[in-house]
Protein backbone atom coordinates (compact mmCIF):
# COMPACT_ATOMS: atom_id res chain seq x y z
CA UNK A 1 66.11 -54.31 80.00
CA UNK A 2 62.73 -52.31 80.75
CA UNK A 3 61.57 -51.39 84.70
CA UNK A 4 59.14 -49.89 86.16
CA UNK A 5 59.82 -47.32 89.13
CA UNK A 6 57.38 -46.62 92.04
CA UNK A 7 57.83 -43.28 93.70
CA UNK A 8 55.71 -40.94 96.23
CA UNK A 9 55.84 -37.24 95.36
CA UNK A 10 56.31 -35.04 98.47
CA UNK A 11 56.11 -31.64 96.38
CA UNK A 12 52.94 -32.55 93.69
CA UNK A 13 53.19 -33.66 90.15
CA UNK A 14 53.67 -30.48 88.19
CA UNK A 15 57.03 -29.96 89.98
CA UNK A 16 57.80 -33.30 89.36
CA UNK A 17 57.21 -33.71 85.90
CA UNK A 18 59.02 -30.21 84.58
CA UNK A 19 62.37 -31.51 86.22
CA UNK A 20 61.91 -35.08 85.16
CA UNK A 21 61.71 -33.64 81.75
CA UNK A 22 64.41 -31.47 81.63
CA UNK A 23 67.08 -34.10 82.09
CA UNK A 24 66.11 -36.06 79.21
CA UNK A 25 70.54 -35.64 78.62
CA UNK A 26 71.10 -36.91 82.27
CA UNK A 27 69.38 -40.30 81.17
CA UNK A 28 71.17 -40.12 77.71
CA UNK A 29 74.24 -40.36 79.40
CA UNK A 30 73.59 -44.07 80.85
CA UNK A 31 71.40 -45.11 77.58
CA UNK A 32 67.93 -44.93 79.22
CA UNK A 33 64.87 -43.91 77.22
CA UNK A 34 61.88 -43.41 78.82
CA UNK A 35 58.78 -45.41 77.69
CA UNK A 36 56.10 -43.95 79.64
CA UNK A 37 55.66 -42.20 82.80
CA UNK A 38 52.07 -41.33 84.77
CA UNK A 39 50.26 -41.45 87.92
CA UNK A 40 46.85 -43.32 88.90
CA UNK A 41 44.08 -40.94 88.07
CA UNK A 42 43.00 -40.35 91.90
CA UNK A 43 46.56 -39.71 93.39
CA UNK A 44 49.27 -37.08 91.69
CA UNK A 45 51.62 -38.17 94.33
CA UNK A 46 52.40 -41.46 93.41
CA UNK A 47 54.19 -41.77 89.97
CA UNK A 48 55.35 -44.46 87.70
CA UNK A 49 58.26 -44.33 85.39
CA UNK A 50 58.68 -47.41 82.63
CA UNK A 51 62.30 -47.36 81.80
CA UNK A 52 64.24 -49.10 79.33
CA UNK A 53 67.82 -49.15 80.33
CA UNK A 54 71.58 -51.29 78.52
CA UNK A 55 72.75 -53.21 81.56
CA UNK A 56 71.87 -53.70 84.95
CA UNK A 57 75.35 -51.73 85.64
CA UNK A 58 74.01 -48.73 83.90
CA UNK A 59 70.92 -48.58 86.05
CA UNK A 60 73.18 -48.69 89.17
CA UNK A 61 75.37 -46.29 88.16
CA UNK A 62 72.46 -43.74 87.55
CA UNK A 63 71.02 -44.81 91.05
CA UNK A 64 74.50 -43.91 92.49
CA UNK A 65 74.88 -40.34 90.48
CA UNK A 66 74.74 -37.55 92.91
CA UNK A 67 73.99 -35.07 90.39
CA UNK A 68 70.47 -37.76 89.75
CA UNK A 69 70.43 -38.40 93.42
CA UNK A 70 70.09 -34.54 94.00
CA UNK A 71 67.57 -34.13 90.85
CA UNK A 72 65.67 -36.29 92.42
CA UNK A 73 65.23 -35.01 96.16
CA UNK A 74 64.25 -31.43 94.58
CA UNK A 75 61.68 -33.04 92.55
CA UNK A 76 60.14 -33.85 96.06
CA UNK A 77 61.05 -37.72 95.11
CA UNK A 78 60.44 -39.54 98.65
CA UNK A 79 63.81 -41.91 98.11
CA UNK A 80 62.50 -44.27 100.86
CA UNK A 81 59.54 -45.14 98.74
CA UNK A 82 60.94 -46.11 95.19
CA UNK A 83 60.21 -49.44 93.74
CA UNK A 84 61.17 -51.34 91.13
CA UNK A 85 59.80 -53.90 89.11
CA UNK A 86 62.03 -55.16 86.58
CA UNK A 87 59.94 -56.51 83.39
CA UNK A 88 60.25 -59.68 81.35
CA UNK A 89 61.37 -59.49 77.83
C-alpha cells in the first residue's frame, strides 16, 4: 500500500532531510521503501513523503516506535501536523 505524509518542519529542510536519510534501516525494518520525498518550491517547511509500506499493521507499528517517534521530533517534525493520504492502487 503507497501514502503520502504531510508534515511541517519546525527546524528547516536540511536538518530534516540528513536524518530522514540516515534511517533508511529503521524503515527496512517494517518493509517501507520510500518512493519520493520533497517540498513545494516556495516553502522548505512543509514536506511530503510517498511511502510504500506491507500492511496497514506495519505502518502502525512504525507510527508507534519510540525510537521513530524520537527520530522524528529531532528532525523538527511538528507531530500535530502530519497527514496522510493513503493512495489507490
Amino acid at each position: 500500500m503507497k501514502f503520502i505524509m504531510n508534515v511541517e518542519l519546525t527546524e528547516g529542510y536540511e536538518k530534516w532531510k540528513q536524518l530522514f536519510l540516515s534511517v533508511d534501516h529503521i524503515r527496512e525494518k517494517y518493509g517501507m521503501k520510500v518512493l519520493a520525498y520533497g517540498h513545494p518550491k516556495d516553502n522548505e517547511n512543509k514536506v511530503y513523503q510517498v511511502i510504500e509500506a506491507p500492511s496497514m499493521e506495519k505502518i502502525q507499528e512504525a507510527m508507534q516506535d519510540p525510537e521513530i517517534a524520537k527520530l522524528r521530533t529531532d528532525a523538527g517534525v511538528n507531530i500535530n501536523s502530519q497527514e496522510l493520504v493513503f493512495l489507490v492502487e
